[in-house]
N, C-alpha and C. Protein backbone atom coordinates (compact mmCIF):
# COMPACT_ATOMS: atom_id res chain seq x y z
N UNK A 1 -9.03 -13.00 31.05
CA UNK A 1 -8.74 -11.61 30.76
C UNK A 1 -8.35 -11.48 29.29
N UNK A 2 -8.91 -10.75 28.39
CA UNK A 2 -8.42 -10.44 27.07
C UNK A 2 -7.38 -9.27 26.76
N UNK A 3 -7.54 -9.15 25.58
CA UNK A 3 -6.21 -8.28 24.68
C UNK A 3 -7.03 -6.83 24.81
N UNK A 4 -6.37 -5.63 25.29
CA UNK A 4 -6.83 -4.51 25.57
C UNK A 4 -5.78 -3.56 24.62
N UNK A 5 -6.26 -2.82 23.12
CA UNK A 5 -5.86 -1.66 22.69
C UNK A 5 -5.65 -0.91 22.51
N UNK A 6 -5.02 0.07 22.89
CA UNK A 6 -5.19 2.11 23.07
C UNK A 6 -4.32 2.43 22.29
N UNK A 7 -4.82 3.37 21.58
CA UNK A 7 -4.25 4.15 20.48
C UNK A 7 -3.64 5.61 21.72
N UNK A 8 -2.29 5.23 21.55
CA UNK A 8 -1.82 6.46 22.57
C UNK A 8 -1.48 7.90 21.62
N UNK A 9 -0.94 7.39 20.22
CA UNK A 9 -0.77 8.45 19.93
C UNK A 9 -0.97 8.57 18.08
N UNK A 10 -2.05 9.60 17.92
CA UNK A 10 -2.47 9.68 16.17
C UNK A 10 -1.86 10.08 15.56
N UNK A 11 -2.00 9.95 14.25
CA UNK A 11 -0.71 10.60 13.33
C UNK A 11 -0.04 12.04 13.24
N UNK A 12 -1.61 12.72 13.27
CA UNK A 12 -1.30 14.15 13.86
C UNK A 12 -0.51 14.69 15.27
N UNK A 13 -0.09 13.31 16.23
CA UNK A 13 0.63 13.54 16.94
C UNK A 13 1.79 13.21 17.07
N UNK A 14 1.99 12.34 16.01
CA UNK A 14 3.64 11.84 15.66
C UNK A 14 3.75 12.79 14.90
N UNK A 15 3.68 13.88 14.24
CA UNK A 15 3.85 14.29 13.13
C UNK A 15 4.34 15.75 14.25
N UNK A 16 3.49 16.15 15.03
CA UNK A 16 3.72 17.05 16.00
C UNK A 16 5.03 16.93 16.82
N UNK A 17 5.35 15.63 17.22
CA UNK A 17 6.25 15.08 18.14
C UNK A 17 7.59 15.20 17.06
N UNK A 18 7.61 14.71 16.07
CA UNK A 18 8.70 14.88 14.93
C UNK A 18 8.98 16.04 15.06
N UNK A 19 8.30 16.92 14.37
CA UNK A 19 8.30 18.43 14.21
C UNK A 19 9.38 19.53 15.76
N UNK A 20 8.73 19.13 16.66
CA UNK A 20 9.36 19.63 18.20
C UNK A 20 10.89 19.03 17.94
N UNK A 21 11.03 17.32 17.99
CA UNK A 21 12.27 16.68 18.29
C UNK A 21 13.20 17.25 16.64
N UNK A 22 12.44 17.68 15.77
CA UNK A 22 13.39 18.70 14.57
C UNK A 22 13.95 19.71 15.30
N UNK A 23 13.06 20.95 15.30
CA UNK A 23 13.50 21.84 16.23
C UNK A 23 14.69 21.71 17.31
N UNK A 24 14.62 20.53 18.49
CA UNK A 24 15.52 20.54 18.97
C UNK A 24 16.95 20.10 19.09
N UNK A 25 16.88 19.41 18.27
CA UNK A 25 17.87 18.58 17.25
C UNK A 25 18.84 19.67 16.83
N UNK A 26 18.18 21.00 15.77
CA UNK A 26 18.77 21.68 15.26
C UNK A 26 19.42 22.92 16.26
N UNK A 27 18.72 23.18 17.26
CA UNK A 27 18.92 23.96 18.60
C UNK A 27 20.11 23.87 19.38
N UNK A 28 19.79 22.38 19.69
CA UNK A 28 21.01 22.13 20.31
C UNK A 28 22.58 21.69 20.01
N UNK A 29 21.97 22.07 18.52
CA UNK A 29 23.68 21.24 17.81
C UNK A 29 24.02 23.14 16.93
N UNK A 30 22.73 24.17 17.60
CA UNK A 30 23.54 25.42 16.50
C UNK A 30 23.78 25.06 15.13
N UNK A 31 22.30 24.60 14.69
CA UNK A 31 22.33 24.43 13.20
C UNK A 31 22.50 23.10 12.62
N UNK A 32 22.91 22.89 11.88
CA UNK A 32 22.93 21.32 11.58
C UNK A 32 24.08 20.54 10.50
N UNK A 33 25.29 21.44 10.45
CA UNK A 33 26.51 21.71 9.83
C UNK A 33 27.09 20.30 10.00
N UNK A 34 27.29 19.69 11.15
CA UNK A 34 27.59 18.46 11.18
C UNK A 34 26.89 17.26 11.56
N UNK A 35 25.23 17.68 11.53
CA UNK A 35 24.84 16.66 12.40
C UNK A 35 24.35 15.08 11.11
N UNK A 36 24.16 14.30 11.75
CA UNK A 36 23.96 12.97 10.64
C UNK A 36 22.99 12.04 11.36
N UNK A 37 21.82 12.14 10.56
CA UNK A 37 20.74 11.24 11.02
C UNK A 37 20.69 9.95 11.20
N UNK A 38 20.93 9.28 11.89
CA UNK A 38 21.27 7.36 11.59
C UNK A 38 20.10 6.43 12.30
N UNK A 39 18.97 6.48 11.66
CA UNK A 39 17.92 5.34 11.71
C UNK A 39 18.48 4.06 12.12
N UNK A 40 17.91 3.38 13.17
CA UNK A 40 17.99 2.14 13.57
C UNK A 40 17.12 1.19 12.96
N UNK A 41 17.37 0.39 11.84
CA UNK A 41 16.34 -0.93 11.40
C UNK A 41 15.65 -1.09 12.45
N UNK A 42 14.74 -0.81 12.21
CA UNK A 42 13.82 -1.33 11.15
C UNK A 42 13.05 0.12 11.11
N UNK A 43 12.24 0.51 11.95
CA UNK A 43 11.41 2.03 12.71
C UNK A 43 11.96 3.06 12.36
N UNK A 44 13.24 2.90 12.88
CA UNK A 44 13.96 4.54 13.51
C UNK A 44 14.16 5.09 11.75
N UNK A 45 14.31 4.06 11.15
CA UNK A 45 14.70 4.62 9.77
C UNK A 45 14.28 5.47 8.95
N UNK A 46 12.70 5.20 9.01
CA UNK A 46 11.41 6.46 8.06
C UNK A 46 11.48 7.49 9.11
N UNK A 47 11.53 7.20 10.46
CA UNK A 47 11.48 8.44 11.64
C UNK A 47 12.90 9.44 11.02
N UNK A 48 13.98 9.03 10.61
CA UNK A 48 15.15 9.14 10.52
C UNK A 48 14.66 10.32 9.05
N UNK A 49 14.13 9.72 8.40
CA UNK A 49 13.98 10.25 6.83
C UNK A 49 13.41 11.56 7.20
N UNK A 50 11.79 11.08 7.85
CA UNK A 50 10.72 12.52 8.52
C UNK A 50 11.39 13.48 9.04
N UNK A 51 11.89 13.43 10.35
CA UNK A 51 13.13 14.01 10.79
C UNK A 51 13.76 14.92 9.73
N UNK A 52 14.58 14.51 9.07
CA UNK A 52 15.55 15.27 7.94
C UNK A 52 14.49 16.24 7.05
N UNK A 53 13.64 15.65 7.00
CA UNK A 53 12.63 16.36 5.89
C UNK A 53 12.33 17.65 6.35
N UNK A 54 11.48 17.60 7.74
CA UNK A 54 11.35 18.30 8.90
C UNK A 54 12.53 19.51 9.31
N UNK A 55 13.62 18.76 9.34
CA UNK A 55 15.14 19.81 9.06
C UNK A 55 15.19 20.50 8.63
N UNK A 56 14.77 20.13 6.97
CA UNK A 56 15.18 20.84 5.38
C UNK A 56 14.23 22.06 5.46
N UNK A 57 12.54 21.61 5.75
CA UNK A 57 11.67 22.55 5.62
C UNK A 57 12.30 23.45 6.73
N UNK A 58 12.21 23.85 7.73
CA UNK A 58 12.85 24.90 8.81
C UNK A 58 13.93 25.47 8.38
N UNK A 59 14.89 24.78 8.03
CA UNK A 59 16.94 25.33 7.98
C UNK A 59 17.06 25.47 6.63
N UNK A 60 16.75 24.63 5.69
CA UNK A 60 16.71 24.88 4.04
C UNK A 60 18.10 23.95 3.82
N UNK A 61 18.41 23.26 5.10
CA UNK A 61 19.55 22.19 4.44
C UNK A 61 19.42 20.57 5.30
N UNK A 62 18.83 19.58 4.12
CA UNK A 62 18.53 18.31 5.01
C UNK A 62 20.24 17.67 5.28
N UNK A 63 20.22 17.55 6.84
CA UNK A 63 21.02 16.67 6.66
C UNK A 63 21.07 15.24 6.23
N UNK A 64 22.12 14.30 6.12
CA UNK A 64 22.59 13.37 5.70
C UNK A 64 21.84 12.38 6.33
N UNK A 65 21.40 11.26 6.11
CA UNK A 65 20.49 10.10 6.72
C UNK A 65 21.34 8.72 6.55
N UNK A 66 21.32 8.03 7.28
CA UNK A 66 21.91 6.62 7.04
C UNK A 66 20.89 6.07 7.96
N UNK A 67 21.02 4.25 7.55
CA UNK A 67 20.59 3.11 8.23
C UNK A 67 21.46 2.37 9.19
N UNK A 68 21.07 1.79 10.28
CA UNK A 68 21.96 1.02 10.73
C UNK A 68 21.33 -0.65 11.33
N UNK A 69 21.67 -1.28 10.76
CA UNK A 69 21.15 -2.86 11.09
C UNK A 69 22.00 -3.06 12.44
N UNK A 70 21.28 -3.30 13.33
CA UNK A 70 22.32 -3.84 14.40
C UNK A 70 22.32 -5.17 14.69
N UNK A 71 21.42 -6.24 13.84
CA UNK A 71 21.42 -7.43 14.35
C UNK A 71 22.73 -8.10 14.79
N UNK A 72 23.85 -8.09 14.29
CA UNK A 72 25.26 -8.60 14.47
C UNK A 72 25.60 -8.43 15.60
N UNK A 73 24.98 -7.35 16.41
CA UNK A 73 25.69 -6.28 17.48
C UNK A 73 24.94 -6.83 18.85
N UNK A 74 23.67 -7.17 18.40
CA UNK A 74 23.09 -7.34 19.97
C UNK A 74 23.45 -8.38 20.77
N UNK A 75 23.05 -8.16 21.91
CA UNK A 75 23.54 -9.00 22.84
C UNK A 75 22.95 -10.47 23.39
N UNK A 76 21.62 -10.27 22.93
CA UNK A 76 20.41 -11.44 23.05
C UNK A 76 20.90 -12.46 21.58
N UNK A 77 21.54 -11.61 21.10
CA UNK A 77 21.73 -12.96 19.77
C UNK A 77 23.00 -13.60 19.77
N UNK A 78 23.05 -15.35 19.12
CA UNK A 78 24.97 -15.59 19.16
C UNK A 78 25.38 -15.34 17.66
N UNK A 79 26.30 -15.71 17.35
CA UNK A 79 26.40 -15.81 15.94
C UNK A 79 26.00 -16.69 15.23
N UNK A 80 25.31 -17.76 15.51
CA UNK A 80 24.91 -19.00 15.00
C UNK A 80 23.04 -18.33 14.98
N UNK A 81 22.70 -17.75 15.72
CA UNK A 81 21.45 -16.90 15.01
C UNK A 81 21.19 -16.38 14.06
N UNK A 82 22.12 -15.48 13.52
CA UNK A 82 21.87 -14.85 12.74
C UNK A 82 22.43 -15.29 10.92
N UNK A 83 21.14 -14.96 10.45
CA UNK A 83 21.54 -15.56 9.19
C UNK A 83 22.39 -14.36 8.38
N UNK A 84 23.59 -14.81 7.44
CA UNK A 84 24.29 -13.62 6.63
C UNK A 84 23.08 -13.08 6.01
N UNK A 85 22.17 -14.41 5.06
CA UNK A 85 21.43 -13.59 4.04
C UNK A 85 20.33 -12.58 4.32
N UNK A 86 20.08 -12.71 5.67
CA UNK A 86 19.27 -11.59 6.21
C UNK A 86 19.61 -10.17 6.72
N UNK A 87 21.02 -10.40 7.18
CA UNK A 87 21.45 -9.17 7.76
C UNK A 87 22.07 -8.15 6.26
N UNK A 88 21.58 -7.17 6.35
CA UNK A 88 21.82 -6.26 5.09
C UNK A 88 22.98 -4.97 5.66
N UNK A 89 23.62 -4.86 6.90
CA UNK A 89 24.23 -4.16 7.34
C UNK A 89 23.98 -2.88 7.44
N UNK A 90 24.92 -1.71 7.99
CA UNK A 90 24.30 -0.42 7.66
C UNK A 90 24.75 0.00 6.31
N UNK A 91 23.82 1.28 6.06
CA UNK A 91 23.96 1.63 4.74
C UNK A 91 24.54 3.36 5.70
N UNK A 92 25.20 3.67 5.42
CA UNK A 92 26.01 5.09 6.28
C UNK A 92 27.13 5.34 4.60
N UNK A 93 26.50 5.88 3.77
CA UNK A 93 27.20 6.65 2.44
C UNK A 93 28.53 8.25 3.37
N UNK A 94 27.93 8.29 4.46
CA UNK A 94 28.76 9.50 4.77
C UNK A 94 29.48 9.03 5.85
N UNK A 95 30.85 10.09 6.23
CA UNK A 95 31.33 9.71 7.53
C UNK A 95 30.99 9.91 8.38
N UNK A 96 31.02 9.21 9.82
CA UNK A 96 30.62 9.55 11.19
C UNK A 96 31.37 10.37 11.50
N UNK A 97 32.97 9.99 10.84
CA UNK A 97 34.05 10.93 11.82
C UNK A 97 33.92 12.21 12.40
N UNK A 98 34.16 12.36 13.57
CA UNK A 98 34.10 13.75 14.08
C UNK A 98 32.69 14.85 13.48
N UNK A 99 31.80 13.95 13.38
CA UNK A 99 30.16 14.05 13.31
C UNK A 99 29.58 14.55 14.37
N UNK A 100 28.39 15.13 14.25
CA UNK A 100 27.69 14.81 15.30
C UNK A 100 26.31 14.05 15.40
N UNK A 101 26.27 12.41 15.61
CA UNK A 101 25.47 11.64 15.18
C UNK A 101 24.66 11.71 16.04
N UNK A 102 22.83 11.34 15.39
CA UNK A 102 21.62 11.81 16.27
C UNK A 102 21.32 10.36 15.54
N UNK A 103 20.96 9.22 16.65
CA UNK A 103 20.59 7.68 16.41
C UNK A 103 18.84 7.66 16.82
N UNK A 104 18.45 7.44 15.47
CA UNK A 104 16.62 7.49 16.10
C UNK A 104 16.32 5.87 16.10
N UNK A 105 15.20 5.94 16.60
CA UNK A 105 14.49 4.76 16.93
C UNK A 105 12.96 5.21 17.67
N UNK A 106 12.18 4.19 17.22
CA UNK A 106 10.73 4.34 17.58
C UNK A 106 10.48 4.69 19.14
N UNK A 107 11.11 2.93 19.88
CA UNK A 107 11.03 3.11 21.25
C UNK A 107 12.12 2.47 21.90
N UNK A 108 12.55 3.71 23.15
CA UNK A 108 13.51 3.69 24.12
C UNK A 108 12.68 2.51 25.04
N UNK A 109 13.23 1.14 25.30
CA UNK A 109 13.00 0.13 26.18
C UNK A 109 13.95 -0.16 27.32
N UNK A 110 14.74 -1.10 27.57
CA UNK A 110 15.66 -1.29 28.60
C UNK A 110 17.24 -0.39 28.25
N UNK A 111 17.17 -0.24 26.30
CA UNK A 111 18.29 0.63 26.22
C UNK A 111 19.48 -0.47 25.58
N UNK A 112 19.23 -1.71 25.51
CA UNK A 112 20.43 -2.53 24.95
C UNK A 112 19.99 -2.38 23.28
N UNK A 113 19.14 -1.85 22.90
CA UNK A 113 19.28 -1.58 21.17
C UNK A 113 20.24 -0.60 20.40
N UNK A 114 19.52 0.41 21.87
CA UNK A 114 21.03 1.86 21.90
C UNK A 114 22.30 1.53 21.69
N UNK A 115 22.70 0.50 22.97
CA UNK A 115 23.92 -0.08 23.04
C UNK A 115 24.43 -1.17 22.18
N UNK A 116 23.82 -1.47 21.16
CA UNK A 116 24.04 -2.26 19.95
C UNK A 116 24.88 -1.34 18.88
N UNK A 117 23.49 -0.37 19.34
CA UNK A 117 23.71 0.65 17.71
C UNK A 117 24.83 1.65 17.89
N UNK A 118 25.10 1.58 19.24
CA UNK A 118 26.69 2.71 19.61
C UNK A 118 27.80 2.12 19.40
N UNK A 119 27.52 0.78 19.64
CA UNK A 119 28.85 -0.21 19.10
C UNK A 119 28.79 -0.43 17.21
N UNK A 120 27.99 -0.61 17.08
CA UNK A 120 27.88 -1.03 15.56
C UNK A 120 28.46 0.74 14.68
N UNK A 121 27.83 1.95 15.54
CA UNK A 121 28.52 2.80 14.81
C UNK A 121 29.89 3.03 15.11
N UNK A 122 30.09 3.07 16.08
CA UNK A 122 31.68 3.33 16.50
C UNK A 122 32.57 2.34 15.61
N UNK A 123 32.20 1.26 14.93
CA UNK A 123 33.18 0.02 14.14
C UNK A 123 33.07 1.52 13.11
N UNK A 124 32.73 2.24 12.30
CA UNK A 124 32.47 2.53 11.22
C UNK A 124 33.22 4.06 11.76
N UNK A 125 33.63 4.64 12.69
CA UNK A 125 34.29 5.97 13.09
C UNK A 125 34.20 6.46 13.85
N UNK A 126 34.46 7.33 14.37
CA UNK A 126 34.54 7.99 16.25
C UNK A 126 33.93 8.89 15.82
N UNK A 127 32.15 9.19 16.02
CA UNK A 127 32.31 10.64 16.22
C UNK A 127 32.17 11.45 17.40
N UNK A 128 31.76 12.57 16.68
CA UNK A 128 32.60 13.58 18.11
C UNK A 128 31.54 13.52 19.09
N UNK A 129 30.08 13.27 19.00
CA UNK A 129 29.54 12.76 19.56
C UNK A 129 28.24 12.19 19.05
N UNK A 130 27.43 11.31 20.49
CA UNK A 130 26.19 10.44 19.54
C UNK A 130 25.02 11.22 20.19
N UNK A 131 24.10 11.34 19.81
CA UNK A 131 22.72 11.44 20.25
C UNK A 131 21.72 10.76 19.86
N UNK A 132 20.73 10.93 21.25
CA UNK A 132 19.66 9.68 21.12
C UNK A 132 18.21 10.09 20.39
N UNK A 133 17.69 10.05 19.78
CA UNK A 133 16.56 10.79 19.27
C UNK A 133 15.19 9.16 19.31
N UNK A 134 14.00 9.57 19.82
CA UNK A 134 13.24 8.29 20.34
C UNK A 134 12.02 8.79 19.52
N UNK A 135 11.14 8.13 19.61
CA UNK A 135 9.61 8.51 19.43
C UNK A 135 8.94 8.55 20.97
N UNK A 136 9.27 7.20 21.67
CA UNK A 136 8.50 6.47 22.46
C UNK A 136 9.48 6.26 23.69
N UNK A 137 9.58 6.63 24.99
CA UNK A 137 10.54 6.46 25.92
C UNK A 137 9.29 5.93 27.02
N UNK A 138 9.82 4.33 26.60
CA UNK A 138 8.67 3.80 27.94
C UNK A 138 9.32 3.32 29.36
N UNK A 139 10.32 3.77 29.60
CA UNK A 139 11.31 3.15 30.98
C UNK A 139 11.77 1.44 31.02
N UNK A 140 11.86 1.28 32.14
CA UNK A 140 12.36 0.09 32.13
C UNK A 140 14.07 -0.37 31.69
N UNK A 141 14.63 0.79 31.83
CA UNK A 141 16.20 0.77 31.71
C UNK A 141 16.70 -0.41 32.63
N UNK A 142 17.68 -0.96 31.46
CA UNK A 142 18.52 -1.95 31.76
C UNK A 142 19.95 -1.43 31.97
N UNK A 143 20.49 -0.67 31.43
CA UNK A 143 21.85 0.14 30.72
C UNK A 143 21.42 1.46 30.96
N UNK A 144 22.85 2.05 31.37
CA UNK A 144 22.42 3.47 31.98
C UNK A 144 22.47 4.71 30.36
N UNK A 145 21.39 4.11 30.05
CA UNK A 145 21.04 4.97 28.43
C UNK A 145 19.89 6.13 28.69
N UNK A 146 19.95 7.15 28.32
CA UNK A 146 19.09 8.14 28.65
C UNK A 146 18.92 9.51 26.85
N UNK A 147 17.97 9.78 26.53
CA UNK A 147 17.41 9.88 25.22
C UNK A 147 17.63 11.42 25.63
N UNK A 148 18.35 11.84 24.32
CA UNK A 148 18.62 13.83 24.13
C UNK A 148 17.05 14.08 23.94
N UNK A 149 16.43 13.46 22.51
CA UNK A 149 15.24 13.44 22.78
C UNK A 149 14.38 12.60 22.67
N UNK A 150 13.00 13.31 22.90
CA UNK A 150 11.75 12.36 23.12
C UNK A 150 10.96 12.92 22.36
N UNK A 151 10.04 11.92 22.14
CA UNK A 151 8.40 12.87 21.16
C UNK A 151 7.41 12.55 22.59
N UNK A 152 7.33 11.38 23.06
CA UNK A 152 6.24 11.24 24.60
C UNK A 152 7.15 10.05 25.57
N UNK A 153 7.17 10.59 26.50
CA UNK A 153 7.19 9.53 27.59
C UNK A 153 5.84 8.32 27.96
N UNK A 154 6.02 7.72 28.02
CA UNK A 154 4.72 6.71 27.76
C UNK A 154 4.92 5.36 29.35
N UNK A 155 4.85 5.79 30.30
CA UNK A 155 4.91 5.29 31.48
C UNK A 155 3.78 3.58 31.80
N UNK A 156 4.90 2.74 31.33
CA UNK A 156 4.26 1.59 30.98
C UNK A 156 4.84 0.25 31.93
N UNK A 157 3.56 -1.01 32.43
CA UNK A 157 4.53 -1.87 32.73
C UNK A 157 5.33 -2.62 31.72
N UNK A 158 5.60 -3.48 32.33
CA UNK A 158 6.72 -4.64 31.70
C UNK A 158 5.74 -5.51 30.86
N UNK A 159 4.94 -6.35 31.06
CA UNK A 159 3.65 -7.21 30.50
C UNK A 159 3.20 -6.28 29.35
N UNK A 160 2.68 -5.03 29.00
CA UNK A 160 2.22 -4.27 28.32
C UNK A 160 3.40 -3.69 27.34
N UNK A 161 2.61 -3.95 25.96
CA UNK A 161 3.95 -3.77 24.56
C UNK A 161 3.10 -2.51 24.24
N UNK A 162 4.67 -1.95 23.40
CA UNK A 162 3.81 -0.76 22.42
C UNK A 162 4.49 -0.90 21.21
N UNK A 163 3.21 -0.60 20.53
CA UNK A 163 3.38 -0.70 18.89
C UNK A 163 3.67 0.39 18.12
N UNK A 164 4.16 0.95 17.40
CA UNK A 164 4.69 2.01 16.79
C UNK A 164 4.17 1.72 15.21
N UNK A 165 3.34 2.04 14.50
CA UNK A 165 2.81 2.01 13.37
C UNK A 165 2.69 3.32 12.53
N UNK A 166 3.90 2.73 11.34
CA UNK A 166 4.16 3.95 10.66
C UNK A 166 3.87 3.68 8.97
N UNK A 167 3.30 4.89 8.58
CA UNK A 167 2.78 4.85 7.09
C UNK A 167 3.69 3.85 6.25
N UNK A 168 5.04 4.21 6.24
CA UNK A 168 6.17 3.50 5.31
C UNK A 168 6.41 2.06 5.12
N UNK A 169 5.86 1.56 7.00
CA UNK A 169 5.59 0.11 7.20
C UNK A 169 4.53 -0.40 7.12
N UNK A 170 3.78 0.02 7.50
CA UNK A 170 2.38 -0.22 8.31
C UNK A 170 1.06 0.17 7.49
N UNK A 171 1.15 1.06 6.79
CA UNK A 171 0.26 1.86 6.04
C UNK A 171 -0.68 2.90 6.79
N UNK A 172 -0.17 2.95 8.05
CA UNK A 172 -0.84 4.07 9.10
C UNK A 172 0.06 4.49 9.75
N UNK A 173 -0.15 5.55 10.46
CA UNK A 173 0.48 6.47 11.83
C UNK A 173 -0.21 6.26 13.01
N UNK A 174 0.09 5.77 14.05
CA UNK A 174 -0.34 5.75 15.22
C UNK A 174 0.94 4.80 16.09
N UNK A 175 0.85 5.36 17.19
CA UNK A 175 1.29 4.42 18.85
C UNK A 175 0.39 3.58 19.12
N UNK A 176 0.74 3.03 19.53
CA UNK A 176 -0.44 2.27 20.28
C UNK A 176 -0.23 0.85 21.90
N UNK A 177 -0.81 1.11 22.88
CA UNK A 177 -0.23 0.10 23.90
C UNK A 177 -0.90 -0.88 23.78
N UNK A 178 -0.81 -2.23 24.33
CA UNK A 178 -1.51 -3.39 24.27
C UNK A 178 -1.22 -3.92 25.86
N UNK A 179 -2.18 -4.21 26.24
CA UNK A 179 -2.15 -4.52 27.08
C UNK A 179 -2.82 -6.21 27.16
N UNK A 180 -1.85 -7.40 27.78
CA UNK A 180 -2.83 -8.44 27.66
C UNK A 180 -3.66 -8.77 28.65
């Protein structure tokens, strides 16, 4: 049996999917006065940038963007994994405190990346609350983590990966599943 490719979703549809998860972002927080974008390394980060951009054009005020490295944080790694000179930490110039933080990432999987990145922000301030912002919500929850939003639900097994390919990394836009 070979390697099977589907392009699930084109640029014109991440770009669509951004655009909606802007909108609701700003909807549900009544504007965007406190809200703070925090990209998850590696993906969530340019999603994180688009996002804000997406903000600015609609509301006429981008919010604030930060990075967050969670390698330190996860649970699959010990400390003898991880090298210092690789981990670059988060870059968060603003406060979380009493924020209202929206954590993106490409794709929602079992949910322990979430739970990395809720611990890794909470070291840095309490805010008043977190939200989940995804591209890609393919199930398979491990941790009872559940996404404010989504750009597609993508109903996938376990054996079958999806790829998230973005201009900033990748030099293209597209989803894509693989199936082996």
């Amino acid at each position: 049996m070979g390697r099977y490719v589907s392009e699930i979703i084109d640029a014109d549809g991440i770009r669509r999917a951004l655009t909606r998860i802007a909108y609701e972002i700003v909807e549900r927080n009544k504007g965007t006065g406190d809200v703070v974008l925090v990209g998850i390394k590696r993906r969530g980060v340019p999603l994180a940038h688009r996002l804000a951009g997406f903000i600015e054009k609609n509301e006429g005020l981008r919010p604030p963007v930060g990075l967050l490295d969670i390698t330190p944080y996860r649970d699959d790694r010990t400390e003898k994994d991880i090298n210092p000179a690789e981990y670059r930490g988060g870059v968060l110039d603003q406060e979380v405190a009493e924020k209202v933080v929206v954590l993106v990432d490409d794709v929602l999987f079992t949910g322990r990346s979430v739970r990395a990145a809720m611990e890794a922000l909470i070291k840095r301030g309490r805010p008043r609350m977190i939200q989940l912002a995804v591209l890609i919500d393919r199930g398979h929850r491990e941790l009872p983590i559940r996404p404010d939003f989504v750009g597609k639900n993508v109903p996938s097994s376990r054996t079958e990966k999806i790829a998230v390919c973005l201009l900033e990394i990748d030099s293209r836009d597209e989803v894509l599943i693989i199936k082996e």
